[in-house]
Protein backbone atom coordinates (compact mmCIF):
# COMPACT_ATOMS: atom_id res chain seq x y z
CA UNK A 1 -26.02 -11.87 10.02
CA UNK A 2 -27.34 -15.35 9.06
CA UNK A 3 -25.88 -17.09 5.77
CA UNK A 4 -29.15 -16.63 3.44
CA UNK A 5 -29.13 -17.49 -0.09
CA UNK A 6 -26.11 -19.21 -2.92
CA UNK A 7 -24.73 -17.21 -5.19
CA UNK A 8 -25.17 -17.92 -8.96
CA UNK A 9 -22.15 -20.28 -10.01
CA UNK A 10 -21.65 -17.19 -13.16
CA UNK A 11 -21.44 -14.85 -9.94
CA UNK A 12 -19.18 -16.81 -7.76
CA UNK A 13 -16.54 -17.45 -10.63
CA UNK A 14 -16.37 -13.88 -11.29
CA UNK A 15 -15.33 -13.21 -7.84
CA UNK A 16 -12.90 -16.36 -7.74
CA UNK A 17 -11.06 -14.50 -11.44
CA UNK A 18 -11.89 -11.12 -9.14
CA UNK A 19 -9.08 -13.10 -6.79
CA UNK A 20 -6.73 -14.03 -9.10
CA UNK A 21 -7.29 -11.04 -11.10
CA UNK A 22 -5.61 -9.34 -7.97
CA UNK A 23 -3.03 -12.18 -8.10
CA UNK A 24 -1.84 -11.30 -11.79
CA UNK A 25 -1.60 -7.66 -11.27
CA UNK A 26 0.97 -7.92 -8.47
CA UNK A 27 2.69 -10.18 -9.78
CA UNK A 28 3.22 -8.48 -13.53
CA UNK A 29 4.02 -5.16 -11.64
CA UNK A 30 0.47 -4.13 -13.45
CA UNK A 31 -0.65 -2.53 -10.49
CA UNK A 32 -2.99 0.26 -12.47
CA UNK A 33 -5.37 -3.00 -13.11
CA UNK A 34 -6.12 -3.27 -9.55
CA UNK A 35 -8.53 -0.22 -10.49
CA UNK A 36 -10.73 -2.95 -12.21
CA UNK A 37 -10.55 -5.24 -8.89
CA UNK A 38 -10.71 -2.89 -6.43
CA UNK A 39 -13.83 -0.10 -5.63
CA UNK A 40 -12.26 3.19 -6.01
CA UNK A 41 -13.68 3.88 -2.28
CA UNK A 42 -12.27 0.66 -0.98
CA UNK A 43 -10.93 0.35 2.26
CA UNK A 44 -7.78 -2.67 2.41
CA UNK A 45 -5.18 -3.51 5.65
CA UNK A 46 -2.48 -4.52 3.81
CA UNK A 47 0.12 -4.46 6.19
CA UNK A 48 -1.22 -0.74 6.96
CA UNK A 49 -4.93 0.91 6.25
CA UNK A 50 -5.39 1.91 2.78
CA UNK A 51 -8.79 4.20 1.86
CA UNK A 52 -9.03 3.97 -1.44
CA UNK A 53 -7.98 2.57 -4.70
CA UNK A 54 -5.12 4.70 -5.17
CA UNK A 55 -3.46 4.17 -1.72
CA UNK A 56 -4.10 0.42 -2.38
CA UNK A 57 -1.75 0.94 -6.13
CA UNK A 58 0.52 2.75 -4.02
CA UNK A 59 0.88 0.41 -1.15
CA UNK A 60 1.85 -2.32 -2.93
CA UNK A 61 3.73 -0.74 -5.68
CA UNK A 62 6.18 0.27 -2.81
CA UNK A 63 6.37 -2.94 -1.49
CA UNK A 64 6.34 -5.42 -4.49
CA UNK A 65 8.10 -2.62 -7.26
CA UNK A 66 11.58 -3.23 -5.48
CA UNK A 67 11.73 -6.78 -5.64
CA UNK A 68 13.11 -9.15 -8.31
CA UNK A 69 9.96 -11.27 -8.43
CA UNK A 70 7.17 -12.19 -6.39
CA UNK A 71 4.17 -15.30 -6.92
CA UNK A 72 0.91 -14.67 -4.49
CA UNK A 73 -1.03 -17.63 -5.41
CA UNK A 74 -5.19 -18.23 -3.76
CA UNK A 75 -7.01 -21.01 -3.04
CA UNK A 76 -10.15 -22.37 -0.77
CA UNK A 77 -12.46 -19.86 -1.63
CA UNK A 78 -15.53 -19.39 0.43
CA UNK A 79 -18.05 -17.18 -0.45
CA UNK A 80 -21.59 -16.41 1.12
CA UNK A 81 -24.11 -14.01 0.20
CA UNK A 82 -25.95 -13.27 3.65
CA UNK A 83 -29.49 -12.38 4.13
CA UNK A 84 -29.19 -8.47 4.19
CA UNK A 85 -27.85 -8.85 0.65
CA UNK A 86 -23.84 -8.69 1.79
CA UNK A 87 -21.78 -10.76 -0.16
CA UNK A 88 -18.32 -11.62 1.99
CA UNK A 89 -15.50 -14.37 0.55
CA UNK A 90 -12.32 -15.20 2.15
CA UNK A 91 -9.60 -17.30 0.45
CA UNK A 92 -6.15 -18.34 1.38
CA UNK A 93 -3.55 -16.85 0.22
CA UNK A 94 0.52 -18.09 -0.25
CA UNK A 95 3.02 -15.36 -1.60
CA UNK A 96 6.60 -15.48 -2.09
CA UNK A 97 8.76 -12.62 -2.43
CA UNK A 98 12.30 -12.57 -4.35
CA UNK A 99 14.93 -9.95 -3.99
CA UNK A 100 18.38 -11.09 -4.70
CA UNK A 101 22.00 -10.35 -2.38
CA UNK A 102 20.05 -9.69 0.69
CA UNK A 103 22.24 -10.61 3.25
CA UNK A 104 20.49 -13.60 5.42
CA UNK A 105 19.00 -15.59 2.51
CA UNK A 106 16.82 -13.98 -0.95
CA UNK A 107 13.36 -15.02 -0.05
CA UNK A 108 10.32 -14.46 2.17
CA UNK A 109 7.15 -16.37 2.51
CA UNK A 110 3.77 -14.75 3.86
CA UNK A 111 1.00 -17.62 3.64
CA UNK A 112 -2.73 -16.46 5.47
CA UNK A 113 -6.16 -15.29 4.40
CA UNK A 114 -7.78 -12.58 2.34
CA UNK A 115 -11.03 -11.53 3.94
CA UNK A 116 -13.10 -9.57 2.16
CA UNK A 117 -16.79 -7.54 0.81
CA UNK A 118 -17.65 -7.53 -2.05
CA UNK A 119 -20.00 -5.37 -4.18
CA UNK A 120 -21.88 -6.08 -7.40
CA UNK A 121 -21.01 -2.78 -9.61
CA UNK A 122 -21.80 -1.57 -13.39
CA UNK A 123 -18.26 -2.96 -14.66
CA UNK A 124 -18.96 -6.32 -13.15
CA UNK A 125 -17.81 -7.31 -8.91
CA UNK A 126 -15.47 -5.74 -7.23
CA UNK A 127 -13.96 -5.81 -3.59
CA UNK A 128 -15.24 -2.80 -1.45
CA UNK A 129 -12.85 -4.14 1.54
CA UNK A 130 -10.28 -6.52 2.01
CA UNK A 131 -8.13 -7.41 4.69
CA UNK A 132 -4.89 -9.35 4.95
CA UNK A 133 -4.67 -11.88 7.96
CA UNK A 134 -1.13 -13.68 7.79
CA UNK A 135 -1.24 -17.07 9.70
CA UNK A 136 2.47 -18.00 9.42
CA UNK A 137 5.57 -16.24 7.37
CA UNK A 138 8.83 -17.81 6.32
CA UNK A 139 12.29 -16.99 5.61
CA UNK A 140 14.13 -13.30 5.77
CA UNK A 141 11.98 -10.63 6.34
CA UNK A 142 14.42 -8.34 5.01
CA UNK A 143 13.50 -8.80 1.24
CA UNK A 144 10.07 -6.75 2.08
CA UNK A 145 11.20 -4.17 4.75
CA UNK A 146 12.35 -0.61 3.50
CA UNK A 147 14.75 2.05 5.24
């Protein structure tokens, strides 16, 4: 696939507020808006593969819902529309994650990349897949893991 033509600028904002649409929902526990980010046939890795929409909600309900606060922030976007009509973006991403009286300190860091696909739909763009690539984490690990 070769890069081929820009995206409109009205195009490419809607899939930066796509990004930080995401952003807001985690981060207000809102997680049934992710059904107006996300295709409902998406595919995500998110720290495990997710299918659809709803495994997507449910993924990181269980990992976000428990914690006292969390702040995923994105930035850098690059976004290309290639010549077979594909339209790909990938932004970083920096998240922290607050759960208080965890023994070995109440925070943890993940800072990487969202790659994803997105799709032009009826309701406006959406991401079809997305994938998580962590570059470098940060503090206890604990405050995410489960069990």
């Amino acid at each position: 696939m070769s890069a081929g033509e820009l995206l409109a600028d009205a195009d490419e904002a809607a899939i930066v507020r796509l990004t930080h649409d995401y952003c807001w929902a985690l981060d207000t526990g809102d997680y049934e808006a992710l059904r107006q980010v996300f295709t409902p046939d998406c595919t995500a890795r998110l720290g495990g593969n997710q299918s659809n929409v709803d495994e997507v909600i449910a993924r990181v309900s269980a990992a976000l819902g428990p914690l006292d606060d969390s702040q995923h922030m994105v930035s850098t976007h690059q976004i290309r529309r290639w010549d077979d009509g594909t339209v790909t973006g990938r932004c970083y991403l920096h998240a922290q994650h607050i759960l208080a009286g965890v023994a070995g300190g109440d925070q943890y860091i993940v800072a990487g990349r969202y790659e994803d696909r997105y799709v032009h739909t009826d309701e406006g763009w959406r991401i079809a897949e997305r994938e998580l690539v962590v570059m470098w984490t940060a503090g206890n690990r604990d405050v995410v893991r489960r069990g």
